[in-house]
Protein backbone atom coordinates (compact mmCIF):
# COMPACT_ATOMS: atom_id res chain seq x y z
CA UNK A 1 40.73 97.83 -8.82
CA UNK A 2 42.88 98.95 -5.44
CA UNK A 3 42.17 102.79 -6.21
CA UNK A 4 38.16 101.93 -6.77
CA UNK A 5 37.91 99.77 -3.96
CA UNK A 6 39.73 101.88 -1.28
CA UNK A 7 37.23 105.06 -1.72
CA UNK A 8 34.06 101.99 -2.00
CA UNK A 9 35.47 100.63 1.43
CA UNK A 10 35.15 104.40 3.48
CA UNK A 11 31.49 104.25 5.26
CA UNK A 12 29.65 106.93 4.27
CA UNK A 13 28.29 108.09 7.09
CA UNK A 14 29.87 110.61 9.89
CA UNK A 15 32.82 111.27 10.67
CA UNK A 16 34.24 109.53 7.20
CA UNK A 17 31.77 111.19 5.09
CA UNK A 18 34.44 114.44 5.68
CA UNK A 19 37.96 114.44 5.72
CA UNK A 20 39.83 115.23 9.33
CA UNK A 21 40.05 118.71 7.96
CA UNK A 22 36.51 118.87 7.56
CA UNK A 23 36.15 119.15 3.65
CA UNK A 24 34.05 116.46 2.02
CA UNK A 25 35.63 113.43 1.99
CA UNK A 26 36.87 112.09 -1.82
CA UNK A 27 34.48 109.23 -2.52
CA UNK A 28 36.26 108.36 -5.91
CA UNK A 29 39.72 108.33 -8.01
CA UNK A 30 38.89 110.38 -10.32
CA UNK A 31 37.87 113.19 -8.29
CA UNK A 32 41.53 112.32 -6.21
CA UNK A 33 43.05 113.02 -9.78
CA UNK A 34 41.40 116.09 -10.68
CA UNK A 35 42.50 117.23 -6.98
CA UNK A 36 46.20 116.62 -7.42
CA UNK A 37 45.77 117.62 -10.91
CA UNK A 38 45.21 121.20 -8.91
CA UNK A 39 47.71 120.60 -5.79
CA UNK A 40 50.56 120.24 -7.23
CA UNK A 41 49.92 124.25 -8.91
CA UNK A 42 49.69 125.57 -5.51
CA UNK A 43 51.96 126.13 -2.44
CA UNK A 44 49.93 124.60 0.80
CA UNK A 45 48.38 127.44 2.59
CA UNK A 46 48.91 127.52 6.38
CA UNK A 47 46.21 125.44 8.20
CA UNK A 48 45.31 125.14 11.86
CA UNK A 49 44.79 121.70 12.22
CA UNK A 50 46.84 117.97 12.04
CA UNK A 51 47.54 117.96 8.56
CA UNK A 52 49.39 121.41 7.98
CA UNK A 53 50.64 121.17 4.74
CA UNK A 54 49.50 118.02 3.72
CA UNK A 55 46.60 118.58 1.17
CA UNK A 56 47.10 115.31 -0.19
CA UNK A 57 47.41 113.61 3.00
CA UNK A 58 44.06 114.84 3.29
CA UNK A 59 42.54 113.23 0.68
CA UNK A 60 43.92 109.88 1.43
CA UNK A 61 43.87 109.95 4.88
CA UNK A 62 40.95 107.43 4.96
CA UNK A 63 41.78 105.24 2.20
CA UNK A 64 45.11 104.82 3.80
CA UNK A 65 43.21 102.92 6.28
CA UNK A 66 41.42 100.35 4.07
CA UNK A 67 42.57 96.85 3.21
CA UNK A 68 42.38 98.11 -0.68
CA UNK A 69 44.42 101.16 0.27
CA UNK A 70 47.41 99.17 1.99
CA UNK A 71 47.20 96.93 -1.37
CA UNK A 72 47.71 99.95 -3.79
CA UNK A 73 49.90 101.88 -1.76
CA UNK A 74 52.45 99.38 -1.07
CA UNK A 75 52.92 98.56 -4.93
CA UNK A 76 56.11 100.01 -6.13
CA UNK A 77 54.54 100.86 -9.45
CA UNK A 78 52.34 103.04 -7.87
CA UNK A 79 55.11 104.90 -5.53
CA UNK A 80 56.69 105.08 -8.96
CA UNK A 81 54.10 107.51 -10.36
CA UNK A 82 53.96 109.37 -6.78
CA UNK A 83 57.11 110.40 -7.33
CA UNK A 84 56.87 111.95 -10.43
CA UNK A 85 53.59 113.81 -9.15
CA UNK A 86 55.42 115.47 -6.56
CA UNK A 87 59.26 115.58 -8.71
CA UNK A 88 57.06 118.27 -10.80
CA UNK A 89 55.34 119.87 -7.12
CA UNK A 90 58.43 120.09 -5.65
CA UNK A 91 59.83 121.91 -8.85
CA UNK A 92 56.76 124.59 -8.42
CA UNK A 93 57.37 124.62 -4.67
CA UNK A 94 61.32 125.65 -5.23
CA UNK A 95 59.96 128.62 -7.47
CA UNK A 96 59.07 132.38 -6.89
CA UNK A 97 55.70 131.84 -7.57
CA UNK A 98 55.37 129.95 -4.83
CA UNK A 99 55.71 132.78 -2.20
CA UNK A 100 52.39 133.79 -2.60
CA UNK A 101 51.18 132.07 0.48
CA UNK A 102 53.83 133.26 2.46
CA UNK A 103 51.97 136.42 3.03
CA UNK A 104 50.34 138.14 6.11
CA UNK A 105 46.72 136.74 5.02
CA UNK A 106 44.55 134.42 7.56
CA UNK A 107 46.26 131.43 5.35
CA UNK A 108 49.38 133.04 4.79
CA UNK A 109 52.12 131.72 6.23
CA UNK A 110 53.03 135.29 8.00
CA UNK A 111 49.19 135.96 8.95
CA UNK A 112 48.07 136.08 12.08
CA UNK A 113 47.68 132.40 13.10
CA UNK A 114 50.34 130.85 11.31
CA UNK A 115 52.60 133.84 14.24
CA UNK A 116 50.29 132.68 16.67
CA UNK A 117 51.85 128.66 15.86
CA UNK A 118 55.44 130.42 15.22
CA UNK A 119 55.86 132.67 18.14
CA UNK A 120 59.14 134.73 17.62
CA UNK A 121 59.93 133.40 14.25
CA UNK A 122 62.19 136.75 13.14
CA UNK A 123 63.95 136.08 16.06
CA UNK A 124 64.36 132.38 15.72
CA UNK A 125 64.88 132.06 11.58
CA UNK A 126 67.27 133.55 9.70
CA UNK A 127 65.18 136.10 7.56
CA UNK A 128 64.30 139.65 6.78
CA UNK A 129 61.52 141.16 8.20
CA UNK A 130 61.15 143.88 6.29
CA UNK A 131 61.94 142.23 2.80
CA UNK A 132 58.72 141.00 1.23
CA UNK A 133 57.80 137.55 2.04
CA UNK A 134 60.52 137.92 4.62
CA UNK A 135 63.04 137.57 1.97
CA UNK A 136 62.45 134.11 1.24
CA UNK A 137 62.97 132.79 -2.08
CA UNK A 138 60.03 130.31 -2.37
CA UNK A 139 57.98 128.24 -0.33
CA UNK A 140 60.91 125.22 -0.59
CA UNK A 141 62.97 127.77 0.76
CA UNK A 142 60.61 129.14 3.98
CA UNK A 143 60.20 125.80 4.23
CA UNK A 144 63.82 124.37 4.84
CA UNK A 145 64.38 127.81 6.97
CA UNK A 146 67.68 127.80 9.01
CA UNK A 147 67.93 129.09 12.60
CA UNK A 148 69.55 132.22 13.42
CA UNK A 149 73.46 131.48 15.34
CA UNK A 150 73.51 130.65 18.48
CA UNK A 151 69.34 129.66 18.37
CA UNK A 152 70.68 126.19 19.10
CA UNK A 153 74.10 125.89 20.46
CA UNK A 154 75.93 122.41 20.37
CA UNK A 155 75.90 120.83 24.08
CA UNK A 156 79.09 119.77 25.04
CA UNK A 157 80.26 119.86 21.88
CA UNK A 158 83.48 118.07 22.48
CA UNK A 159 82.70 115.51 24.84
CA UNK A 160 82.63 112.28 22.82
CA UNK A 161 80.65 110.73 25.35
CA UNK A 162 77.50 112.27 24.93
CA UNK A 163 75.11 111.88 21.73
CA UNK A 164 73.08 115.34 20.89
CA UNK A 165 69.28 115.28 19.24
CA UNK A 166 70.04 115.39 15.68
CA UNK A 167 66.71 116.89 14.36
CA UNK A 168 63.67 119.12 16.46
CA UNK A 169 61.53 116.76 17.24
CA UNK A 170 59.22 115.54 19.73
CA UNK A 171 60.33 111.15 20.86
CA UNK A 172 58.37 108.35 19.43
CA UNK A 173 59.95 105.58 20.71
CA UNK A 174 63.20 103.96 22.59
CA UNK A 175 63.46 100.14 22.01
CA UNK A 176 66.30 98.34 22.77
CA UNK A 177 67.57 94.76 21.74
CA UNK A 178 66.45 95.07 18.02
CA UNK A 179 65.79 92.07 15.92
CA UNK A 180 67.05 91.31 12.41
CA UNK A 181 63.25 90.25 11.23
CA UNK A 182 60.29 90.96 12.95
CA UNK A 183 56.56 91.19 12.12
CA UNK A 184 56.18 95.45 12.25
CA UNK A 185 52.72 95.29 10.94
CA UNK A 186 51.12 94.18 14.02
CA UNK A 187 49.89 96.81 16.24
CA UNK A 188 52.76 97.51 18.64
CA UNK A 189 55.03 97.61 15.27
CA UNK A 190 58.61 96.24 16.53
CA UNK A 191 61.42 97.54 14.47
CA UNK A 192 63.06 95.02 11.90
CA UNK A 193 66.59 96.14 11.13
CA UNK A 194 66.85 94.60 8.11
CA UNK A 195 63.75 96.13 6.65
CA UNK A 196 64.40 99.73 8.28
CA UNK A 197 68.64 99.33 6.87
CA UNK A 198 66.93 97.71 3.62
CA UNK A 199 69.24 94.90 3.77
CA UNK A 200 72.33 96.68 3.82
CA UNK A 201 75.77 95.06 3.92
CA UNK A 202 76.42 97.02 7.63
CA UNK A 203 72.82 95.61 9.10
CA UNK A 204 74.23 93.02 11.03
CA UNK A 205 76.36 95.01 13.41
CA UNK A 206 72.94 96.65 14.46
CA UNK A 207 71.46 93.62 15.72
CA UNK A 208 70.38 93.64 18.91
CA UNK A 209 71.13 97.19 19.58
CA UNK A 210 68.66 100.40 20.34
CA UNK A 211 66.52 102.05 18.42
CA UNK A 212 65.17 105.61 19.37
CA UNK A 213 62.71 107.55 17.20
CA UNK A 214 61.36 111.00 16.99
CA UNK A 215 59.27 112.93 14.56
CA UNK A 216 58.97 116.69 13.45
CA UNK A 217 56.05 118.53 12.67
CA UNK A 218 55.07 120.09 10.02
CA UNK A 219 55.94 123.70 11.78
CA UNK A 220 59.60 122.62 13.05
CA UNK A 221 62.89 122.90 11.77
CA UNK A 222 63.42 120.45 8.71
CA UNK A 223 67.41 119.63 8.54
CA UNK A 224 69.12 116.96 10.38
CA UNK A 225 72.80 117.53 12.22
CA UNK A 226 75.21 114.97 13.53
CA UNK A 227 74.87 113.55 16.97
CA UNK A 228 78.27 112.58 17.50
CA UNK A 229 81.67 113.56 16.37
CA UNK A 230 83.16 111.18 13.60
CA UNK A 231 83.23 110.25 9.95
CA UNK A 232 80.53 110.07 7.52
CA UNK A 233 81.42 105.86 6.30
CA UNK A 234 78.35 105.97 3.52
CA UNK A 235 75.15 107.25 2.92
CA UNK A 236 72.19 105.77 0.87
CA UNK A 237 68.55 106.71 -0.83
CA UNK A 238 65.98 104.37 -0.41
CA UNK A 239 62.72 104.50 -2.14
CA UNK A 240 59.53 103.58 -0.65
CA UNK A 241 55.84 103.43 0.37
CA UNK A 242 54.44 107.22 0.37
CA UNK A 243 51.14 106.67 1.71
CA UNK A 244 51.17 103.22 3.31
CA UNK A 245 50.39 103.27 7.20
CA UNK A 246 50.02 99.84 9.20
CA UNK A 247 47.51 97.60 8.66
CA UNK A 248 46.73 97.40 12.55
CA UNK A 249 46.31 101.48 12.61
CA UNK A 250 43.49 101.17 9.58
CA UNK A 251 39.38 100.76 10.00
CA UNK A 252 37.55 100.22 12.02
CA UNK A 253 39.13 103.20 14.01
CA UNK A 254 41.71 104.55 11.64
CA UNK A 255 44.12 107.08 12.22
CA UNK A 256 42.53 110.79 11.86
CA UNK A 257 46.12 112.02 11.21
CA UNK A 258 47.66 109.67 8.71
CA UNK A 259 50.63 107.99 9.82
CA UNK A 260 50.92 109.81 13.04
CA UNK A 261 50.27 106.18 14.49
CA UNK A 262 52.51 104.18 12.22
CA UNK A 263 55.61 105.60 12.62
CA UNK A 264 57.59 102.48 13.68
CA UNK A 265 55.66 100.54 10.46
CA UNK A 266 57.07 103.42 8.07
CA UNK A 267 59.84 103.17 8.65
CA UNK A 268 60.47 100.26 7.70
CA UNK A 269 58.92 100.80 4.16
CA UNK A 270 59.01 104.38 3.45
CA UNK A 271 61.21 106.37 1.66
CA UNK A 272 64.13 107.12 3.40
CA UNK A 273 68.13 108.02 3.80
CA UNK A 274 70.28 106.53 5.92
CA UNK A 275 74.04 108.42 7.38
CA UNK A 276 75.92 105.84 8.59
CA UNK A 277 78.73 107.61 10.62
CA UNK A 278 81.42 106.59 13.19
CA UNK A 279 81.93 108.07 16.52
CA UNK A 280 84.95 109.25 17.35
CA UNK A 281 84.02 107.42 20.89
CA UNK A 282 84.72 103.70 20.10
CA UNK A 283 82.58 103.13 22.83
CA UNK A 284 79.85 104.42 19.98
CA UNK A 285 80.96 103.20 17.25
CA UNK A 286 79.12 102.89 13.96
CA UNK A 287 75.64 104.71 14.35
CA UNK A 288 73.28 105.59 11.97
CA UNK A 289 70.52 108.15 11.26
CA UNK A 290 67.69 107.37 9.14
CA UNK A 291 65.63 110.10 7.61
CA UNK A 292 62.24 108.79 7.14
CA UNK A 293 59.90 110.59 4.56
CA UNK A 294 55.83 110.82 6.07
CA UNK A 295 53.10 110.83 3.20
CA UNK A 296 53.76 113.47 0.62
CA UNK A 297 57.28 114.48 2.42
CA UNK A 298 58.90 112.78 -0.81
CA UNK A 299 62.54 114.19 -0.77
CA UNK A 300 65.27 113.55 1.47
CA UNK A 301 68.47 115.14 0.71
CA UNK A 302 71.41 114.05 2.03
CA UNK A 303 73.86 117.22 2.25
CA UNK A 304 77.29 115.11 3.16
CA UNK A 305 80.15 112.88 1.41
CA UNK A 306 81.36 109.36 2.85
CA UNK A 307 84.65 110.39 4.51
CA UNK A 308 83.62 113.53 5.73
CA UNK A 309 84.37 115.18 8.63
CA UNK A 310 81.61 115.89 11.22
CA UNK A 311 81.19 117.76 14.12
CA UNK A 312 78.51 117.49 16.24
CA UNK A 313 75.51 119.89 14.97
CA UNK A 314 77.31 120.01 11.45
CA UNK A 315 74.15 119.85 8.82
CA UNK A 316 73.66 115.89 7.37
CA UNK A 317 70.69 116.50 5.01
CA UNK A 318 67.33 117.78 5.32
CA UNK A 319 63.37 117.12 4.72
CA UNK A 320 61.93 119.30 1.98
CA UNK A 321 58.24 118.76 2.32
CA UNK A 322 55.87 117.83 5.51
CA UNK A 323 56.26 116.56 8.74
CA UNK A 324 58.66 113.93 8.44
CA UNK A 325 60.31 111.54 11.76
CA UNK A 326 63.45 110.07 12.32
CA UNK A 327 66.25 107.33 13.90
CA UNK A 328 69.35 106.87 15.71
CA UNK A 329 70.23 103.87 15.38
CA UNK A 330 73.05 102.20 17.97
CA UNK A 331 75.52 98.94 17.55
CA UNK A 332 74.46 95.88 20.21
CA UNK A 333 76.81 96.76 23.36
CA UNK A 334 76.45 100.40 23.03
CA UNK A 335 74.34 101.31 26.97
CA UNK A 336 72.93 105.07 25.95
CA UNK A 337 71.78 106.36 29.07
CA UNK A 338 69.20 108.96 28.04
CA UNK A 339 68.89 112.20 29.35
CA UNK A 340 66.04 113.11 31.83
CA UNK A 341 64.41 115.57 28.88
CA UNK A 342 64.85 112.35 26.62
CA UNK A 343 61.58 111.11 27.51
CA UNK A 344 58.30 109.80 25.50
CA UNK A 345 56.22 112.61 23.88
CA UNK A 346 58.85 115.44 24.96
CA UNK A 347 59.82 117.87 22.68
CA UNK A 348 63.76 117.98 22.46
CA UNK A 349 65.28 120.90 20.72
CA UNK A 350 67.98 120.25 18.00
CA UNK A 351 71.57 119.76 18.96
CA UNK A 352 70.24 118.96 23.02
CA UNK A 353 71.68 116.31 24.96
CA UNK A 354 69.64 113.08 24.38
CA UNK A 355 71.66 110.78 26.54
CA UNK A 356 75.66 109.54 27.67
CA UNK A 357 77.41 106.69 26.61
CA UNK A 358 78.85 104.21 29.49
C-alpha cells in the first residue's frame, strides 16, 4: 500500500512530472522494480548534475518526500530487502566489469567533464595514467581512490590540542549542548544523542556536548582518518533507514536533491558506524565519529580494531558508494574552538585543522 501510494501522492504536473535529473519521473512500483532490476547491472555513469551517482536516488527522490514514502521507507523490513539489492550491486561494482564507465567517453568517468569536475586528478589520486582505466581495478575501487603522499599532510600532527577534519567535506552544522531525546523530525532537526549513538552504553557521557557535521560529495575523497591521537575503545554497525529524509523537508516543496536537506534527521536513523576513540588529550577525552550512509551509500566499513593505536590522519574506515556525511562528536565540558576555515558551507580538506581544545 506505502509503495502504491507514494508514486499516487507525486502531482503530475511540472516540475514532478520529471525527476531532478530531468528523466521522466517513475509514476509506479513496478516500473521502480524493473529499473533497479537494470541498476544494479551497471556501474553509474558520470553525471553533471546533484545526484552523481545516485540512479536510484533518482527515482525516489520524490517519493521520499511523501507521507506514504516516509511510511515505507522507515520500515525495517523494507531496509531489509534494500540491502540485499545493493549487497548483490556492490558485488558487481567491486568487479572488472565494472570499469567500463571509467573511460574517456562524455559519461565516462575520465571524459571530458567528469576532468572538468576533477581538475588534476593524476596528480591528486594515486593511479596510472597510462594503464587503462587508469589502472583501477573496478568502479568500487576508482571509487574509494586514495590520495597521492603528501596530497594531504597531517597539521600539527603531534599537538594533542588540536582536532584535524577527519573526512573531505564541506560543514553542515556545529551545535553545541546536545540533548539525550529530542524531536529531529521537525524542520530545524536538533540532534538526539541517543538516537544518533543508537542507545549505546557510552551515550550518556555525550550529553550535553557538541555536535559538528559535514558531508562529502559524491566527487570527494570517501575514507575517514582520525582527528585526534588516541585509542580506538570500540566500534559498531548500525543498520538503518536508506531512503528516509525528514518529514518537514517533504511536499509541498520537497527536496530536489534527496537528503541534501535532512542531514541532521539521517542521522539519526540511517545506517551508520560509529569509532569511538580516546584522545590522548584528557582535555578531549572520549570522542566519536559517526559515518553516516546517504540513500543508496549502503556500506560503511570500518577499517580499525578496539585497542588500536591511532595517529592523527591514520585511515578509520571508509564510504563505498555515494555521497555520504559525517560527525564528531565531543564529551559535555570539552570548549572546541573552531578554526576560522571551520565555518558553515566551507569546504575543509581532510586532515586540516578544524579547531583547538581549551
Amino acid at each position: 500500500m506505502d509503495f502504491h501510494a507514494m508514486f499516487e501522492q507525486i502531482p503530475t504536473g511540472p516540475p514532478y512530472n520529471k525527476d531532478p535529473t530531468g528523466r521522466p519521473q517513475v509514476h509506479n512500483y513496478l516500473m521502480m522494480l524493473s529499473l533497479l532490476n537494470l541498476i544494479i547491472t551497471e556501474a553509474p555513469e558520470f553525471e553533471g548534475d546533484t545526484l552523481i551517482g545516485l540512479p536510484i536516488n533518482a527515482i525516489l527522490v520524490w517519493p521520499m518526500g511523501t507521507q506514504a514514502g516516509l511510511s515505507a521507507f522507515m520500515k525495517p523490513k523494507v531496509n531489509e530487502m534494500f540491502k540485499k539489492v545493493f549487497d548483490v550491486w556492490s558485488t558487481f561494482l567491486e568487479s572488472e566489469e565494472s570499469r567500463r564507465v571509467l573511460g574517456d567517453t562524455d559519461n565516462g568517468w575520465f571524459g571530458p567533464a567528469a576532468r572538468a569536475a576533477l581538475p588534476n586528478f593524476d596528480d591528486t589520486f594515486i593511479c596510472d595514467p597510462n594503464a587503462e582505466y587508469h589502472g583501477f581495478s573496478s568502479w568500487d575501487n576508482f571509487f574509494t581512490r586514495l590520495f597521492r603522499p603528501g596530497v594531504r599532510p597531517v597539521f600539527a600532527p603531534e599537538d594533542d590540542r588540536i582536532i584535524n577534519n577527519a573526512c573531505e567535506s564541506t560543514v553542515y552544522a556545529i551545535q553545541e549542548d546536545i540533548k539525550a531525546h529530542d524531536s529531529f523530525w521537525l524542520k530545524h532537526q536538533p540532534y538526539s544523542l541517543f538516537h544518533m549513538l543508537d542507545n549505546d552504553e557510552l551515550a550518556p557521557q555525550f550529553v550535553g556536548g557538541t555536535v559538528c557535521q559535514a558531508y562529502l560529495s559524491a566527487l570527494d575523497y570517501h575514507r575517514w582518518h582520525s582527528p585526534v591521537n588516541g585509542r580506538i575503545v570500540k566500534t559498531v554497525l548500525i543498520p538503518g533507514a536508506y531512503f528516509a529524509e525528514s518529514p518537514a523537508m517533504g511536499f509541498p516543496h520537497p527536496d530536489p536533491a534527496a537528503q541534501d536537506y535532512s542531514q541532521g534527521f539521517i542521522t539519526q536513523v540511517a545506517a551508520r558506524a560509529l569509532v569511538f576513540i580516546k584522545s590522548d588529550n584528557p582535555a578531549i577525552g572520549l570522542m566519536c565519529l559517526i559515518a553516516v550512509g546517504m540513500a543508496e551509500v549502503s556500506t560503511n566499513e570500518i577499517t580499525v580494531r578496539v585497542g588500536q593505536k591511532v595517529k592523527k590522519g591514520d585511515q578509520l574506515g571508509m564510504f563505498h558508494f555515494g555521497g555520504s556525511t559525517h560527525c564528531l562528536v565531543f564529551r559535555r565540558g570539552v570548549k572546541v574552538v573552531f578554526d576560522s576555515n571551520y565555518i558553515l558551507n566551507s569546504k575543509v580538506q581532510l586532515n586540516a585543522p578544524i579547531g583547538m581544545v581549551e
